[in-house]
C-alpha atoms as a PDB file:
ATOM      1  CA  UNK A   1      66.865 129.278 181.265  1.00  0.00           C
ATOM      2  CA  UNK A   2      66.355 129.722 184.896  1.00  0.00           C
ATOM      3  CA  UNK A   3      68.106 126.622 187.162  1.00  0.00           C
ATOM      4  CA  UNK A   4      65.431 125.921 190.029  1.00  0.00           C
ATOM      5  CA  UNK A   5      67.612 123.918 193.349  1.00  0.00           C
ATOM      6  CA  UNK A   6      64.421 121.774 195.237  1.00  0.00           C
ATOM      7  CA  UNK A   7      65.468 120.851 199.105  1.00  0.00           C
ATOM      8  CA  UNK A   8      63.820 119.261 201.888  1.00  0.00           C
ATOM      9  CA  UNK A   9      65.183 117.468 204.998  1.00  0.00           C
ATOM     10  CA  UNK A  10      64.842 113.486 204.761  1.00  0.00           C
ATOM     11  CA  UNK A  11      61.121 112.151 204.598  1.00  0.00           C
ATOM     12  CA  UNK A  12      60.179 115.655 203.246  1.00  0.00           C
ATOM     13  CA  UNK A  13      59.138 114.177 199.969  1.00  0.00           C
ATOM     14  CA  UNK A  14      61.877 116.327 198.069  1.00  0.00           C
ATOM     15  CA  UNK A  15      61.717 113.632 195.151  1.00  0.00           C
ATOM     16  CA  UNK A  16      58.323 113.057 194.966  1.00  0.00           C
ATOM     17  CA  UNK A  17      57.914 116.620 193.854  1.00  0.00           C
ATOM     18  CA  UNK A  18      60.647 116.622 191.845  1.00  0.00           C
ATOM     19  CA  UNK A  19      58.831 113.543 190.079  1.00  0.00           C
ATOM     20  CA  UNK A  20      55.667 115.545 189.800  1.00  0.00           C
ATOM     21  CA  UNK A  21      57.693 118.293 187.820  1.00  0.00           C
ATOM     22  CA  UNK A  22      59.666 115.674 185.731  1.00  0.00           C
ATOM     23  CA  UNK A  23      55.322 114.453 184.758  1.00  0.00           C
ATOM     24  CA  UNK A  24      55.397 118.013 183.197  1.00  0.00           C
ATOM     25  CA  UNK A  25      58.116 117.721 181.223  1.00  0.00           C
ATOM     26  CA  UNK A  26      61.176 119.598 183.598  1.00  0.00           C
ATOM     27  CA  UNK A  27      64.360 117.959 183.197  1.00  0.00           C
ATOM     28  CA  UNK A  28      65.284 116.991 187.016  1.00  0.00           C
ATOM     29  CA  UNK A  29      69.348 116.465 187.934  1.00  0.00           C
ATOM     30  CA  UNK A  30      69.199 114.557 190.959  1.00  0.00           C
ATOM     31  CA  UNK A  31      72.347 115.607 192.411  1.00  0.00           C
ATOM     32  CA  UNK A  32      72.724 112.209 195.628  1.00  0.00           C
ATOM     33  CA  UNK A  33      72.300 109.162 192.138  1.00  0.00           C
ATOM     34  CA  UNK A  34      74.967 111.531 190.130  1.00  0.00           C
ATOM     35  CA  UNK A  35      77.176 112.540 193.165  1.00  0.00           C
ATOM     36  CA  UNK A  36      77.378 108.315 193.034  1.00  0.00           C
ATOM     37  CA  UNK A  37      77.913 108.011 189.601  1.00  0.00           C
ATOM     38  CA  UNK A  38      80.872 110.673 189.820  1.00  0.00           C
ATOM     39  CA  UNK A  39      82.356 109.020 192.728  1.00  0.00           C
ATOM     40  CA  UNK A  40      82.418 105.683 190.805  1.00  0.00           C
ATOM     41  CA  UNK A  41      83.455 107.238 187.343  1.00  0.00           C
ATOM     42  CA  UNK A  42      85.403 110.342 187.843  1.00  0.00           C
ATOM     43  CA  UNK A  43      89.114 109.159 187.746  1.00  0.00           C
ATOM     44  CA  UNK A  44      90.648 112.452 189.455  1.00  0.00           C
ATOM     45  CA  UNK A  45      88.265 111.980 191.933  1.00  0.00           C
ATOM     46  CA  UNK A  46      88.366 108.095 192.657  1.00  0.00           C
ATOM     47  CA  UNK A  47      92.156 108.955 192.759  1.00  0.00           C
ATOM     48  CA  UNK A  48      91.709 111.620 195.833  1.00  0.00           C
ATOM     49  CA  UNK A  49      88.835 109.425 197.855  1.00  0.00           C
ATOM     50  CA  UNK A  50      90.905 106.103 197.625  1.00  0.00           C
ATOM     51  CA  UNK A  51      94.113 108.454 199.003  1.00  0.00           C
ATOM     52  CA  UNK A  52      91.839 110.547 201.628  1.00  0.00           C
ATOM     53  CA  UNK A  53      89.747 107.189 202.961  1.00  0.00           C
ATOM     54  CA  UNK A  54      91.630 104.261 202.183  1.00  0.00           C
ATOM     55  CA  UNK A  55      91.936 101.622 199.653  1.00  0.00           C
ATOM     56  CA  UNK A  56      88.328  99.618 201.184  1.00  0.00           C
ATOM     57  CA  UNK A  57      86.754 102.983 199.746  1.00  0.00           C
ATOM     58  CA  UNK A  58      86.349 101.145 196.321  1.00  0.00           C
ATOM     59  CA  UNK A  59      85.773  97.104 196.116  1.00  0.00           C
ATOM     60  CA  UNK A  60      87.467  94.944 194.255  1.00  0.00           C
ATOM     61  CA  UNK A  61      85.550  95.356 191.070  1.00  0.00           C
ATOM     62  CA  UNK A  62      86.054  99.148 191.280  1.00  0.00           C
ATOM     63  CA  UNK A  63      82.530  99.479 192.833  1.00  0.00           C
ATOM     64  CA  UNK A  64      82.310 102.554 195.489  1.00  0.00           C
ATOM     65  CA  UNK A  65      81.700 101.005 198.795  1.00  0.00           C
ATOM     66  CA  UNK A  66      79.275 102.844 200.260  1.00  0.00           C
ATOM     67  CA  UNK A  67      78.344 101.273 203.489  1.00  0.00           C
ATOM     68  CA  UNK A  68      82.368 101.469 204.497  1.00  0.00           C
ATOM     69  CA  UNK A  69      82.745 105.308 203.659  1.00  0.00           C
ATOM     70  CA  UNK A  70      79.468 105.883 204.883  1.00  0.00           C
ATOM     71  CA  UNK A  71      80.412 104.488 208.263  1.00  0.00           C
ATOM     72  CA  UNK A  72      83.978 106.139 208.020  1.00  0.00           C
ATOM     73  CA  UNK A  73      82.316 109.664 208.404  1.00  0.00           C
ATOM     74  CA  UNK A  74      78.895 109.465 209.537  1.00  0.00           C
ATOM     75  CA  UNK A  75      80.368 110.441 213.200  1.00  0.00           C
ATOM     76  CA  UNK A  76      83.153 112.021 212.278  1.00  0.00           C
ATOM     77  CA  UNK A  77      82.550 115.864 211.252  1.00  0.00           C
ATOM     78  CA  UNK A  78      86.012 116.569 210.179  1.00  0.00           C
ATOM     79  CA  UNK A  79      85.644 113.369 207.859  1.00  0.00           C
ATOM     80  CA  UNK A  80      82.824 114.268 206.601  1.00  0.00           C
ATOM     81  CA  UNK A  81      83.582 117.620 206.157  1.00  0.00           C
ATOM     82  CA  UNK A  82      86.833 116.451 203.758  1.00  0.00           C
ATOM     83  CA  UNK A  83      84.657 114.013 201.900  1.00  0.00           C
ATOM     84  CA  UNK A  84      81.887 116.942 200.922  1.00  0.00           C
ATOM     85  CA  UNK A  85      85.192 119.206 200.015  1.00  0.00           C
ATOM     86  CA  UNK A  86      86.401 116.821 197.469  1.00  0.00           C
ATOM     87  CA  UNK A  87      82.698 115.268 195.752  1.00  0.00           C
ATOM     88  CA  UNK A  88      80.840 118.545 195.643  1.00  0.00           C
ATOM     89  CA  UNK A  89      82.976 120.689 193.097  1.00  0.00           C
ATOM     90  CA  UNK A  90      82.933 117.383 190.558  1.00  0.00           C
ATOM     91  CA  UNK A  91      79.228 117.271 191.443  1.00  0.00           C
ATOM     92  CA  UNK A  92      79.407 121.069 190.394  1.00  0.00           C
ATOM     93  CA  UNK A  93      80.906 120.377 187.278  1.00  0.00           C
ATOM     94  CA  UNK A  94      79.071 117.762 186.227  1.00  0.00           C
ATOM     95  CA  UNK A  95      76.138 119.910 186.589  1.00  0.00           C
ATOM     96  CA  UNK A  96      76.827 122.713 184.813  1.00  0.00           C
ATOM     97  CA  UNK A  97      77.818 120.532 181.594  1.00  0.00           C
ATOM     98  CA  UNK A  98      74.155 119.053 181.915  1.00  0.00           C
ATOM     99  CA  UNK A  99      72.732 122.306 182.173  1.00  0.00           C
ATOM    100  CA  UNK A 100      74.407 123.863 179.468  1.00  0.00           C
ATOM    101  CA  UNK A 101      72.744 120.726 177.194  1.00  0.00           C
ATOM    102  CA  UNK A 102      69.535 121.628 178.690  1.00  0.00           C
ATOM    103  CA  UNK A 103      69.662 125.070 177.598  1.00  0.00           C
ATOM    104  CA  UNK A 104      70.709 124.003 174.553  1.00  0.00           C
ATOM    105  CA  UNK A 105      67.658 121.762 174.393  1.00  0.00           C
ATOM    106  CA  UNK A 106      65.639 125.504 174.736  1.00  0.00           C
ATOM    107  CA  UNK A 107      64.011 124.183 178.208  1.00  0.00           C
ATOM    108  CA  UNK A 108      62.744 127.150 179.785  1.00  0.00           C
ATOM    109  CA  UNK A 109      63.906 125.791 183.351  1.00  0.00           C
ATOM    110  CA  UNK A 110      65.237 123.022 184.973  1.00  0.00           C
ATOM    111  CA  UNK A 111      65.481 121.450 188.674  1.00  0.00           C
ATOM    112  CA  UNK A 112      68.297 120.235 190.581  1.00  0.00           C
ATOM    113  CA  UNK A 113      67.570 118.067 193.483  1.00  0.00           C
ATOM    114  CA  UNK A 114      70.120 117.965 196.449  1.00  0.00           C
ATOM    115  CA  UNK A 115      69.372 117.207 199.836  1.00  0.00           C
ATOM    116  CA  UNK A 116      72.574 119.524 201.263  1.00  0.00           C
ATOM    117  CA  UNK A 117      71.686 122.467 198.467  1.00  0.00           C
ATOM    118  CA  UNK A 118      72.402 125.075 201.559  1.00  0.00           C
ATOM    119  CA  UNK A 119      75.133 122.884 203.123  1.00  0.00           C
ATOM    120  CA  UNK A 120      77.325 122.198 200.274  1.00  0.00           C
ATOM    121  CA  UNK A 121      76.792 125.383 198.377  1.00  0.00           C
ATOM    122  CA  UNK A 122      75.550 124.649 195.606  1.00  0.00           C
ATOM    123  CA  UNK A 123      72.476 126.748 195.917  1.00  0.00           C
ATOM    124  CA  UNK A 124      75.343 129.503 194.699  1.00  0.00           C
ATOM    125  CA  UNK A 125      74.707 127.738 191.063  1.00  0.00           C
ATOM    126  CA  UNK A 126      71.008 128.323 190.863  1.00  0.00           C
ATOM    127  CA  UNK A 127      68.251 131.456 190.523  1.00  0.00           C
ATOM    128  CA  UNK A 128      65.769 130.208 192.830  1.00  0.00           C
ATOM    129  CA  UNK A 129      64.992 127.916 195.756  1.00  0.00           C
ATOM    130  CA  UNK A 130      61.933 125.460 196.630  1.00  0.00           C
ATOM    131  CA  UNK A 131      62.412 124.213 199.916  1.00  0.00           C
ATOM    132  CA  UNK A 132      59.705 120.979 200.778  1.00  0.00           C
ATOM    133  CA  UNK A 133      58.260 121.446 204.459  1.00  0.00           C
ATOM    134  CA  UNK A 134      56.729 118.724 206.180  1.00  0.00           C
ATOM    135  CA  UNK A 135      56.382 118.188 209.900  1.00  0.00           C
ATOM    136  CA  UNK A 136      58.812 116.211 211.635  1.00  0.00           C
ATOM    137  CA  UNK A 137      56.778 113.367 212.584  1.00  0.00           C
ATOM    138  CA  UNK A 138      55.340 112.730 209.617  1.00  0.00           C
ATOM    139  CA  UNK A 139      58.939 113.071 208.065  1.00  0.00           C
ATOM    140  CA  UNK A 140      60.113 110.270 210.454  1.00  0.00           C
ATOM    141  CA  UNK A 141      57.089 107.705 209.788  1.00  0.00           C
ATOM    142  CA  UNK A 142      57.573 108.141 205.840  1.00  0.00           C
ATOM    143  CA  UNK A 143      61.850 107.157 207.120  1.00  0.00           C
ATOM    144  CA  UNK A 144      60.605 104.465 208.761  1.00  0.00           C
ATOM    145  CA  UNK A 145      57.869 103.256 206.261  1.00  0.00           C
ATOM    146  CA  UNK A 146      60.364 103.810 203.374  1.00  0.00           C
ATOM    147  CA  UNK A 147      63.485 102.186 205.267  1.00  0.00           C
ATOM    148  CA  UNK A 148      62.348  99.455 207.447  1.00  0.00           C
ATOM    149  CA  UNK A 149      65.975  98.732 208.908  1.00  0.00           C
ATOM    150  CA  UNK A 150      66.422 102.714 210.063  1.00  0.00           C
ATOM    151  CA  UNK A 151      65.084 103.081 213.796  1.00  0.00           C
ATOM    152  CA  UNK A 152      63.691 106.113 215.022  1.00  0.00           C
ATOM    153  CA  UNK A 153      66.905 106.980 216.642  1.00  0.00           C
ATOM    154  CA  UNK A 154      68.704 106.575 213.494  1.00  0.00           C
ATOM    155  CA  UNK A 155      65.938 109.048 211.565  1.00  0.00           C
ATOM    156  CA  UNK A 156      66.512 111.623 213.998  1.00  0.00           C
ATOM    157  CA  UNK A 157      70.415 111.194 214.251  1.00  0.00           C
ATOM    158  CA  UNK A 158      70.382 112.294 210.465  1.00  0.00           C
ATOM    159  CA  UNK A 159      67.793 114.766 210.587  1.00  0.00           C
ATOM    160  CA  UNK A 160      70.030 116.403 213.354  1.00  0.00           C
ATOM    161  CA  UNK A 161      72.883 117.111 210.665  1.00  0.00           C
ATOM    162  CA  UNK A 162      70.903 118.720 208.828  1.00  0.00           C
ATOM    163  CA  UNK A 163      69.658 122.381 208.134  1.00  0.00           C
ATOM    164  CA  UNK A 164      66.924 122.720 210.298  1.00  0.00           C
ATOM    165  CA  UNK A 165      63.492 122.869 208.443  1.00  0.00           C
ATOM    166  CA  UNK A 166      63.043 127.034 209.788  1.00  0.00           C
ATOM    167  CA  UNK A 167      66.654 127.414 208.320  1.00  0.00           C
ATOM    168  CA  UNK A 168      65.888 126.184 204.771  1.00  0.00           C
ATOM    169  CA  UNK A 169      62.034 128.111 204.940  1.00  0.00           C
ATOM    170  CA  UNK A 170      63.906 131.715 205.690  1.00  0.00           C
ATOM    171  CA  UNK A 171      66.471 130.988 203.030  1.00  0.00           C
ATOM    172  CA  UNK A 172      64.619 129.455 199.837  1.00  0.00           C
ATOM    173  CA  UNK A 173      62.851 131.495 197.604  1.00  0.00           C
ATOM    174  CA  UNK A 174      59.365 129.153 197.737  1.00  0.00           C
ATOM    175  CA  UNK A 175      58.385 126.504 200.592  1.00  0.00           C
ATOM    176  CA  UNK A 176      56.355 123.537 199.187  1.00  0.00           C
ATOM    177  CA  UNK A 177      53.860 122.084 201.946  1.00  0.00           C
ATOM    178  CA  UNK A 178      53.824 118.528 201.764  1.00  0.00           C
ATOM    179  CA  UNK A 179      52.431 117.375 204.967  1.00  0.00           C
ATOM    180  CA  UNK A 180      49.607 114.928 203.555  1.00  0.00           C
ATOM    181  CA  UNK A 181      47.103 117.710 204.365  1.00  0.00           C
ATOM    182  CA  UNK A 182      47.610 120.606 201.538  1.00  0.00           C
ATOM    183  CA  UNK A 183      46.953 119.524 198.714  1.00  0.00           C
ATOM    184  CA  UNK A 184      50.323 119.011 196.534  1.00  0.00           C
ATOM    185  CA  UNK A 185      50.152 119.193 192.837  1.00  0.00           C
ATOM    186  CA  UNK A 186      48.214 122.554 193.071  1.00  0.00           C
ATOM    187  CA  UNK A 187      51.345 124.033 194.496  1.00  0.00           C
ATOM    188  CA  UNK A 188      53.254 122.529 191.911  1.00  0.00           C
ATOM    189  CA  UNK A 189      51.497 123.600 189.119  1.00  0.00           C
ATOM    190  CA  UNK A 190      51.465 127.290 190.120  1.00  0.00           C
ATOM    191  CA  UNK A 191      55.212 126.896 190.134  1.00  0.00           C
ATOM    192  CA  UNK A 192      55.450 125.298 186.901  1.00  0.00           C
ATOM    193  CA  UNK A 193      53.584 128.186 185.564  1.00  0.00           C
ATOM    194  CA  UNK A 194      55.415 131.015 186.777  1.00  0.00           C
ATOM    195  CA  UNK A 195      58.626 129.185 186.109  1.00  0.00           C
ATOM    196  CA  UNK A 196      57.514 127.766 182.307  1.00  0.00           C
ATOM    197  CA  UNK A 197      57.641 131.836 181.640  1.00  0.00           C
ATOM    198  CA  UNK A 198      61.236 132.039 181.674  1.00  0.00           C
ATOM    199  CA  UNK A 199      62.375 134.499 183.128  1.00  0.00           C
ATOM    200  CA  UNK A 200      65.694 134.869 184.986  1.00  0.00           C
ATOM    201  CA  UNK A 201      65.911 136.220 188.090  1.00  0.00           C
END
């Protein structure tokens, strides 16, 4: 079973493509929704974010409190740094245990979607990388359309930590245009097809 990462900065459309392949049948792990469920149900690691960040890191009903971690390292690169050390190996885990069912399921691939593949490693776990490319300023308008309270400033404040979009091109194995001019699902569906063959890399 070949493991497929998908990547794309924010506003590239990374999950609509990833919904596109899950229409076809591919089982999708979105790695940000079960780096939150980890975070929230993972008692080692609960244990080592309420010690590293504090004990407003979880709410009173146990709930991770997002918009007070978030804040805590946004600006702060060391911070964030520690926060990525400790989530992304239980993130690891927990996707190698669903993968393992999914090969057990006889799927001939599968797609993890992670917005820091590159950054956080994880790309190490998988045969081959689709990177989604769309131009920055149409990247910034879907932000804005999509998140109404983000500014412009805060769009490109986040797009600056992250790989830049030549960066993820040179090191994935396929780029996905998906600037609202190339037709999409065409691209897709030549993927699917190569990748429905099955055969490792």
């Amino acid at each position: 079973m070949l493991r497929i990462g998908i990547t794309g900065g924010i506003g590239s459309g990374k999950s609509i493509v990833s919904r596109l392949f899950h229409a076809l049948g591919v089982p999708i792990y979105d790695a940000d929704t079960r780096a939150r469920w980890v975070m929230e149900n993972d008692a080692e690691l609960r244990e080592q974010l309420s010690a590293a960040f504090g004990p407003t890191t979880y709410d009173a009903a146990g709930r991770l409190n997002r918009p007070v971690l978030a804040g805590t390292v946004f600006n702060n690169p060391a911070l964030l740094a520690q926060l990525n050390s400790l989530v992304h190996p239980h993130v690891g885990t927990d996707f190698e245990r669903w993968a393992t069912a999914q090969q057990q399921a006889r799927h001939p691939y599968v797609l993890k979607e992670a917005a820091l593949l590159f950054e956080a490693g994880s790309y190490r776990q998988l045969d081959r990388i689709i990177t989604v490319f769309a131009p920055v300023a149409v990247r910034e308008a879907r932000v804005l359309r999509r998140d109404p309270h983000r500014s412009p400033a805060d769009v490109q404040a986040i797009m600056a930590k992250q790989l830049s979009e030549e960066e993820k091109m040179n090191r994935a194995d396929y780029v996905l245009t998906n600037d609202e001019v190339l037709p999409l699902l065409p691209q897709v569906l030549a993927l699917h097809t190569e990748f429905s063959a099955g055969v490792k890399a």
